[in-house]
N, C-alpha and C. Protein backbone atom coordinates (compact mmCIF):
# COMPACT_ATOMS: atom_id res chain seq x y z
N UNK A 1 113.22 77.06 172.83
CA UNK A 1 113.24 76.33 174.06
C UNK A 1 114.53 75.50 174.10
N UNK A 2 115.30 75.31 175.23
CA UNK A 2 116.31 74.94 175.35
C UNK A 2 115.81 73.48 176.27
N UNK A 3 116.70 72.13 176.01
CA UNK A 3 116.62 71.18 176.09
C UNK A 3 117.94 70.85 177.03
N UNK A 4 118.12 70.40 177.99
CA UNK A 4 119.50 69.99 178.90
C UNK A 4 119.71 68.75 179.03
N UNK A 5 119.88 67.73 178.32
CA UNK A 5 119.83 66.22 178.77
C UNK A 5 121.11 65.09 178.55
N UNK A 6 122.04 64.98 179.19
CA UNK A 6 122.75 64.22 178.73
C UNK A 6 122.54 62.70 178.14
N UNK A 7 121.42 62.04 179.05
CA UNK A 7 120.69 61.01 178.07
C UNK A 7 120.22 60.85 176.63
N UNK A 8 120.96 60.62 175.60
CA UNK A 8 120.33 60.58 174.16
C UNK A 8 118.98 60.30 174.17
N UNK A 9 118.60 59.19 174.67
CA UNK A 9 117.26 58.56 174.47
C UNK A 9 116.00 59.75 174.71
N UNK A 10 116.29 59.62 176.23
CA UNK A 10 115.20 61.22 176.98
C UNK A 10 115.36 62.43 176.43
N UNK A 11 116.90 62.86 175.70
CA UNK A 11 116.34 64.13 174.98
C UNK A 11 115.73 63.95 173.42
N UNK A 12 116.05 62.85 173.06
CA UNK A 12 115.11 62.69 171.74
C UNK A 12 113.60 62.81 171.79
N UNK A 13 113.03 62.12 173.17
CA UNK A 13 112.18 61.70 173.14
C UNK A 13 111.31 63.00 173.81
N UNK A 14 112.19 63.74 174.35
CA UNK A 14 111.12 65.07 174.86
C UNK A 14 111.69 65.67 174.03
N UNK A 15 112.66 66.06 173.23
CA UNK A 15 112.87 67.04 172.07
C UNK A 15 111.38 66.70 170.72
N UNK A 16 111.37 65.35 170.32
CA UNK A 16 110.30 65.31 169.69
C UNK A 16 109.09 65.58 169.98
N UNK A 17 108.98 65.46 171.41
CA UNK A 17 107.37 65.56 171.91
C UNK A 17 107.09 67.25 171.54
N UNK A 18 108.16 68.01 172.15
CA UNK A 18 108.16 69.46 172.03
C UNK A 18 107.91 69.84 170.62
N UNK A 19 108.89 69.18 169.68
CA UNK A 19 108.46 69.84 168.44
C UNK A 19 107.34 69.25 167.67
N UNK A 20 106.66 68.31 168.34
CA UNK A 20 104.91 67.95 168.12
C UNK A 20 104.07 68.58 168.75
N UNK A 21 104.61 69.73 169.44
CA UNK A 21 103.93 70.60 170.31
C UNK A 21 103.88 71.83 169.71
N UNK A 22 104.78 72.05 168.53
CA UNK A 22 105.00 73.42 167.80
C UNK A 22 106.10 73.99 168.44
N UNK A 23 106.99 73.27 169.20
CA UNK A 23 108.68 74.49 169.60
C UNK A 23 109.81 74.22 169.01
N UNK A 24 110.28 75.04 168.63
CA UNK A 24 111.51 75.15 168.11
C UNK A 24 112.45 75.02 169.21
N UNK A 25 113.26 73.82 169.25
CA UNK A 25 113.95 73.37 170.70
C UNK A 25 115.42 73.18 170.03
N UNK A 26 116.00 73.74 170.58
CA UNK A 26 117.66 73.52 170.90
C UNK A 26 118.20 72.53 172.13
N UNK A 27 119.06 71.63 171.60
CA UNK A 27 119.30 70.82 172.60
C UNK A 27 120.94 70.50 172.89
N UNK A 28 121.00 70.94 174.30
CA UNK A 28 122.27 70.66 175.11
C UNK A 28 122.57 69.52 176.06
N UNK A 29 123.82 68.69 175.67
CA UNK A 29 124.17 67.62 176.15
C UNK A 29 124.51 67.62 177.37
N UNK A 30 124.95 68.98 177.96
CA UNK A 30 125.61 68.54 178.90
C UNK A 30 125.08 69.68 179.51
N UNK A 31 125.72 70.21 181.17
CA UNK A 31 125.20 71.37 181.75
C UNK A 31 125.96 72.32 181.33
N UNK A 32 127.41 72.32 181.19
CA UNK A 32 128.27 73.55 180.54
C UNK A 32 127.37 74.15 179.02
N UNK A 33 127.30 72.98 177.78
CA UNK A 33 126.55 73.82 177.14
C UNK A 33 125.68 74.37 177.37
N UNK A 34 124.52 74.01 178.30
CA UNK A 34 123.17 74.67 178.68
C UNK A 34 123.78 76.10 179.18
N UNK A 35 124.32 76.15 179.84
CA UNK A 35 125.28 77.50 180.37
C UNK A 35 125.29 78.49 179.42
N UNK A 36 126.21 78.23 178.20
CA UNK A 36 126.66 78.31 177.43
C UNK A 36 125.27 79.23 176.47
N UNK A 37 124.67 78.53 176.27
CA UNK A 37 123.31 78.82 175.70
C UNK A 37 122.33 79.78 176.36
N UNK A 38 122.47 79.80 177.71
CA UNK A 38 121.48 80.67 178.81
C UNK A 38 122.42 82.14 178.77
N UNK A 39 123.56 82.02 178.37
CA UNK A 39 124.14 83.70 178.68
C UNK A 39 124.30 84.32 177.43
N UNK A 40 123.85 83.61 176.12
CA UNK A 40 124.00 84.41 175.05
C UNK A 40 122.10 85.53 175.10
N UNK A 41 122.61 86.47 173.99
CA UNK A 41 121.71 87.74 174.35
C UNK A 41 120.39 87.20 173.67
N UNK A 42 120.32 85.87 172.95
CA UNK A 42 119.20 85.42 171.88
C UNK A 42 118.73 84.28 172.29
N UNK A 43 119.18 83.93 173.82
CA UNK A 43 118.75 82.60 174.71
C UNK A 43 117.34 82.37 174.97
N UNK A 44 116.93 81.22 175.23
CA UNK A 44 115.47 80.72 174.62
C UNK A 44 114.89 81.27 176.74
N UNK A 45 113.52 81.38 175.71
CA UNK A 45 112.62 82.28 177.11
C UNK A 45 112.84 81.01 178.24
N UNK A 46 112.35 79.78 177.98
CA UNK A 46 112.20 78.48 178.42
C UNK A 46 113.61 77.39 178.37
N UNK A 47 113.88 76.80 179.41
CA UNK A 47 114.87 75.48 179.57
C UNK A 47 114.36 74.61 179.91
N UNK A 48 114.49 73.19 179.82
CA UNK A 48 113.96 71.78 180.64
C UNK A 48 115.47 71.52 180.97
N UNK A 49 115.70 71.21 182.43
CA UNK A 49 117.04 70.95 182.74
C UNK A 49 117.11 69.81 183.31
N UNK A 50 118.23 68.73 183.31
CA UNK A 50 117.80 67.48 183.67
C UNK A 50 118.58 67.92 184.82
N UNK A 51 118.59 66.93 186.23
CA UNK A 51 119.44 67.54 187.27
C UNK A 51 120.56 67.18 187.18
N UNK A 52 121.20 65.56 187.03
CA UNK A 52 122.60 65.05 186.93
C UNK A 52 123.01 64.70 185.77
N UNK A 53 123.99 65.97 185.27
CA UNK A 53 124.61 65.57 184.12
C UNK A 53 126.16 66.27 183.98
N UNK A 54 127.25 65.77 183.40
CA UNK A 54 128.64 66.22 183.39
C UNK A 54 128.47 67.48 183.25
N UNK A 55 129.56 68.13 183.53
CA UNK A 55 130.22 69.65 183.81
C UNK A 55 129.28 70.05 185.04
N UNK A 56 128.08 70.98 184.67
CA UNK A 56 127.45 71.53 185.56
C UNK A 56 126.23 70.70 185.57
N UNK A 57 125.63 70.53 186.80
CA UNK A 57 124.25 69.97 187.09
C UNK A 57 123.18 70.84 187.23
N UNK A 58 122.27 70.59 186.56
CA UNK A 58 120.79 71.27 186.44
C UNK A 58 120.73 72.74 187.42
N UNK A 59 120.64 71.97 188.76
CA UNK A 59 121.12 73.42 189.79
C UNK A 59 121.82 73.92 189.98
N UNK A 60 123.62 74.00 189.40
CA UNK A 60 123.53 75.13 189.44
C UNK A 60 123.71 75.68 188.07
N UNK A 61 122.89 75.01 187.28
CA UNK A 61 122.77 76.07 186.42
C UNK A 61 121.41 76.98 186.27
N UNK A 62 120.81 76.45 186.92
CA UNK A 62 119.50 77.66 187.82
C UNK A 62 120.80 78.76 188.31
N UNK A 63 121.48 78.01 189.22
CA UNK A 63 121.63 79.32 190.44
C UNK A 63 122.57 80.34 189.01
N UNK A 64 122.97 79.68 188.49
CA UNK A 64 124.31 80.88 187.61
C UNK A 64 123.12 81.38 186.49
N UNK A 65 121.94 80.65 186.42
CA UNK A 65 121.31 81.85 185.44
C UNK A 65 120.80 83.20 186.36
N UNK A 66 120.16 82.55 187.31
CA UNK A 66 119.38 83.46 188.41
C UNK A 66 120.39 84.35 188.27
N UNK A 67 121.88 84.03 188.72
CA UNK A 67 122.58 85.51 189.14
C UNK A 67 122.80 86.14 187.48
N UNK A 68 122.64 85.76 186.52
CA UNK A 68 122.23 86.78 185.27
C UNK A 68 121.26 87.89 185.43
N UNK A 69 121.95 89.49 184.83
CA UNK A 69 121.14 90.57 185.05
C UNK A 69 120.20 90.36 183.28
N UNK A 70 118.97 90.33 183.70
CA UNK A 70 118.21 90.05 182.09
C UNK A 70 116.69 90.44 182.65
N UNK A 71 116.44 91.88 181.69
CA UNK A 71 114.84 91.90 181.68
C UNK A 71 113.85 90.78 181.93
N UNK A 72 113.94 89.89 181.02
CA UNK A 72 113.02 88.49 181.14
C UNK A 72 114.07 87.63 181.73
N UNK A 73 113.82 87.34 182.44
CA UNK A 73 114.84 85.76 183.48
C UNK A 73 114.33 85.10 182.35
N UNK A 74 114.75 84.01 182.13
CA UNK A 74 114.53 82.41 181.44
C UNK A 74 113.74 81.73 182.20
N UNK A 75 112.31 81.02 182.00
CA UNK A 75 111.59 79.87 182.56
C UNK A 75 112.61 78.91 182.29
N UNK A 76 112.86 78.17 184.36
CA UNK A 76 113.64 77.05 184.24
C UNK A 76 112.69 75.77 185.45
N UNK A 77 112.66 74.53 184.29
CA UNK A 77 112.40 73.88 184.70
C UNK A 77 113.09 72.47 184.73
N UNK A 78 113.24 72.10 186.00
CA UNK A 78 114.42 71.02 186.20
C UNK A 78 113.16 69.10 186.13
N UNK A 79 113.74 68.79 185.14
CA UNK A 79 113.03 67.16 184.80
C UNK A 79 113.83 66.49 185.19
N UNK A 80 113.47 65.48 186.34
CA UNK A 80 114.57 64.60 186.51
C UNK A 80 113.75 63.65 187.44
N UNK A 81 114.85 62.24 187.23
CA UNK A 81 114.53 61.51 188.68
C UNK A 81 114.84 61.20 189.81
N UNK A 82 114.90 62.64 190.32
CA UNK A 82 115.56 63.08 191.33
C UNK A 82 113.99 63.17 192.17
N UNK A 83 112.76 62.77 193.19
CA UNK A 83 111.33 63.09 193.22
C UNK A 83 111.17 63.26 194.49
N UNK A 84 112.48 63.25 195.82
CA UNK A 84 111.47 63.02 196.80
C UNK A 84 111.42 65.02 197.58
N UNK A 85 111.28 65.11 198.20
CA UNK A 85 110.47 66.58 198.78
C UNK A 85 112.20 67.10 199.22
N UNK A 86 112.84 66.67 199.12
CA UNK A 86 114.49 67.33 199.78
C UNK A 86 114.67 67.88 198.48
N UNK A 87 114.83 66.84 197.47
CA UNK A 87 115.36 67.15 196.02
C UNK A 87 114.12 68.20 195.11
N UNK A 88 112.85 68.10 195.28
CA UNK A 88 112.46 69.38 194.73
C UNK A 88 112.63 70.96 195.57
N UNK A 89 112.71 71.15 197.45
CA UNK A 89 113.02 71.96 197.91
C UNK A 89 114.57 72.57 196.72
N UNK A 90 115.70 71.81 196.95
CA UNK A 90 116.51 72.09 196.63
C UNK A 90 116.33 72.65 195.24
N UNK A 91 115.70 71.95 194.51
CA UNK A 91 115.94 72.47 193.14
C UNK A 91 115.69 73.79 192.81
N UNK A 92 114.27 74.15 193.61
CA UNK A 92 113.97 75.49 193.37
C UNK A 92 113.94 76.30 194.26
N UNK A 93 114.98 75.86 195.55
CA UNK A 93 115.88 77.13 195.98
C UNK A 93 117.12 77.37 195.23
N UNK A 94 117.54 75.84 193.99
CA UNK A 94 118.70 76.79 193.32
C UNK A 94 117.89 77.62 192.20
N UNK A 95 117.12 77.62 192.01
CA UNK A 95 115.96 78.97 191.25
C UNK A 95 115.26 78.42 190.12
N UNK A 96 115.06 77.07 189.86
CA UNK A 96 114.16 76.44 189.10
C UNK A 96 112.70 77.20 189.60
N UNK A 97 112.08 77.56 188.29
CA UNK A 97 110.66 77.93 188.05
C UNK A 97 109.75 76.70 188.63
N UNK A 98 110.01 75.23 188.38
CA UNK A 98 109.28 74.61 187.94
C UNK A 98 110.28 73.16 188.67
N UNK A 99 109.66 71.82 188.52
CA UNK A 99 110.09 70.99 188.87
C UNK A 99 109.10 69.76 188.66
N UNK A 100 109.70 69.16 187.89
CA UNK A 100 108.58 67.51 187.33
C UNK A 100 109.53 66.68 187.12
N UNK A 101 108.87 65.14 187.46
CA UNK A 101 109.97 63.91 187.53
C UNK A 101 109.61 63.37 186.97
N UNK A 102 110.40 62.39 186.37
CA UNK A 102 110.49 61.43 185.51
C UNK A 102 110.16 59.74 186.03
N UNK A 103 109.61 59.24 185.16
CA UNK A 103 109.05 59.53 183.84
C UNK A 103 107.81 60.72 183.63
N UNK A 104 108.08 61.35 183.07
CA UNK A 104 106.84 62.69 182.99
C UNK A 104 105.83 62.45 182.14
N UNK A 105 104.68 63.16 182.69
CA UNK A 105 103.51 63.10 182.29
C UNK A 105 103.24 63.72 180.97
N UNK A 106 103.15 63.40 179.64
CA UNK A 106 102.72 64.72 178.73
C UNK A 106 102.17 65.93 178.92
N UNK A 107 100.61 65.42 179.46
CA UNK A 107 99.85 66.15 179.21
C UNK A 107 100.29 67.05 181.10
N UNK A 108 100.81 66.95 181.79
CA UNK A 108 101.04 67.93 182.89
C UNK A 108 102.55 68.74 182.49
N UNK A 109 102.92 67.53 181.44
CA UNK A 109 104.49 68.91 181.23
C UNK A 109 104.01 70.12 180.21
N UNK A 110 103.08 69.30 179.53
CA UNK A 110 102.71 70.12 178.47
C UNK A 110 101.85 71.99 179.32
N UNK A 111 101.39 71.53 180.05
CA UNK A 111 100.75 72.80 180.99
C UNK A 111 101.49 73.04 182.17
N UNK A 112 102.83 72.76 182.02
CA UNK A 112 103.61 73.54 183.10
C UNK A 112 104.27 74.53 182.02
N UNK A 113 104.75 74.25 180.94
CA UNK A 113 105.67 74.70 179.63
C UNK A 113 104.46 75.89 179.61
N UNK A 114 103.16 75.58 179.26
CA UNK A 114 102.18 76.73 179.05
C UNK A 114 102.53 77.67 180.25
N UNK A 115 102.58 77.84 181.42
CA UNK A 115 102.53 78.88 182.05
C UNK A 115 103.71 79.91 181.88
């Protein structure tokens, strides 16, 4: 599972939750690495993408995975506190799976990650 967070604090703190969850999580600081990580051939099924962070922002790094040709697309889900009904339209017309705001719920991230 791939991790997108330029915040130290928030990716520690959902990187640990995840690996108290049993995932083996890789974590990217910025949106270029998340990039970076989504086009290699051994890229994680799952992303949590935060929306505003240097180089590329959460969306479009939906939209540049979406246009990746790949048997299994990547589950992408954009975490952020970004919450009102413009900013989730948007997110997952740039091709986010998924969309939850912050501060997030455990136990509802935990069963969005399940699907």
């Amino acid at each position: 599972m791939l991790i997108a967070n330029d915040d130290t604090v928030s990716a520690r703190i959902l990187e640990a939750t995840l690996r108290h969850w049993g995932h083996e999580v890789t974590v990217a600081r910025d949106g270029q690495a998340a990039w970076n990580v989504l086009q290699r051939e051994d890229c994680p099924k799952l992303a949590i993408l935060d929306w505003m962070m240097p180089g590329l922002e959460g969306p479009e790094v939906c939209r540049r995975s979406r246009a990746l040709v790949k048997a299994v697309p990547t589950y992408l889900i954009l975490l952020t506190a970004k919450g009102n009904s413009g900013d989730i339209v948007a997110g997952l017309d740039a091709g986010a799976d998924d969309y939850v705001t912050k501060p997030f719920d455990r136990d509802e991230l935990r069963s969005r990650i399940r699907v």
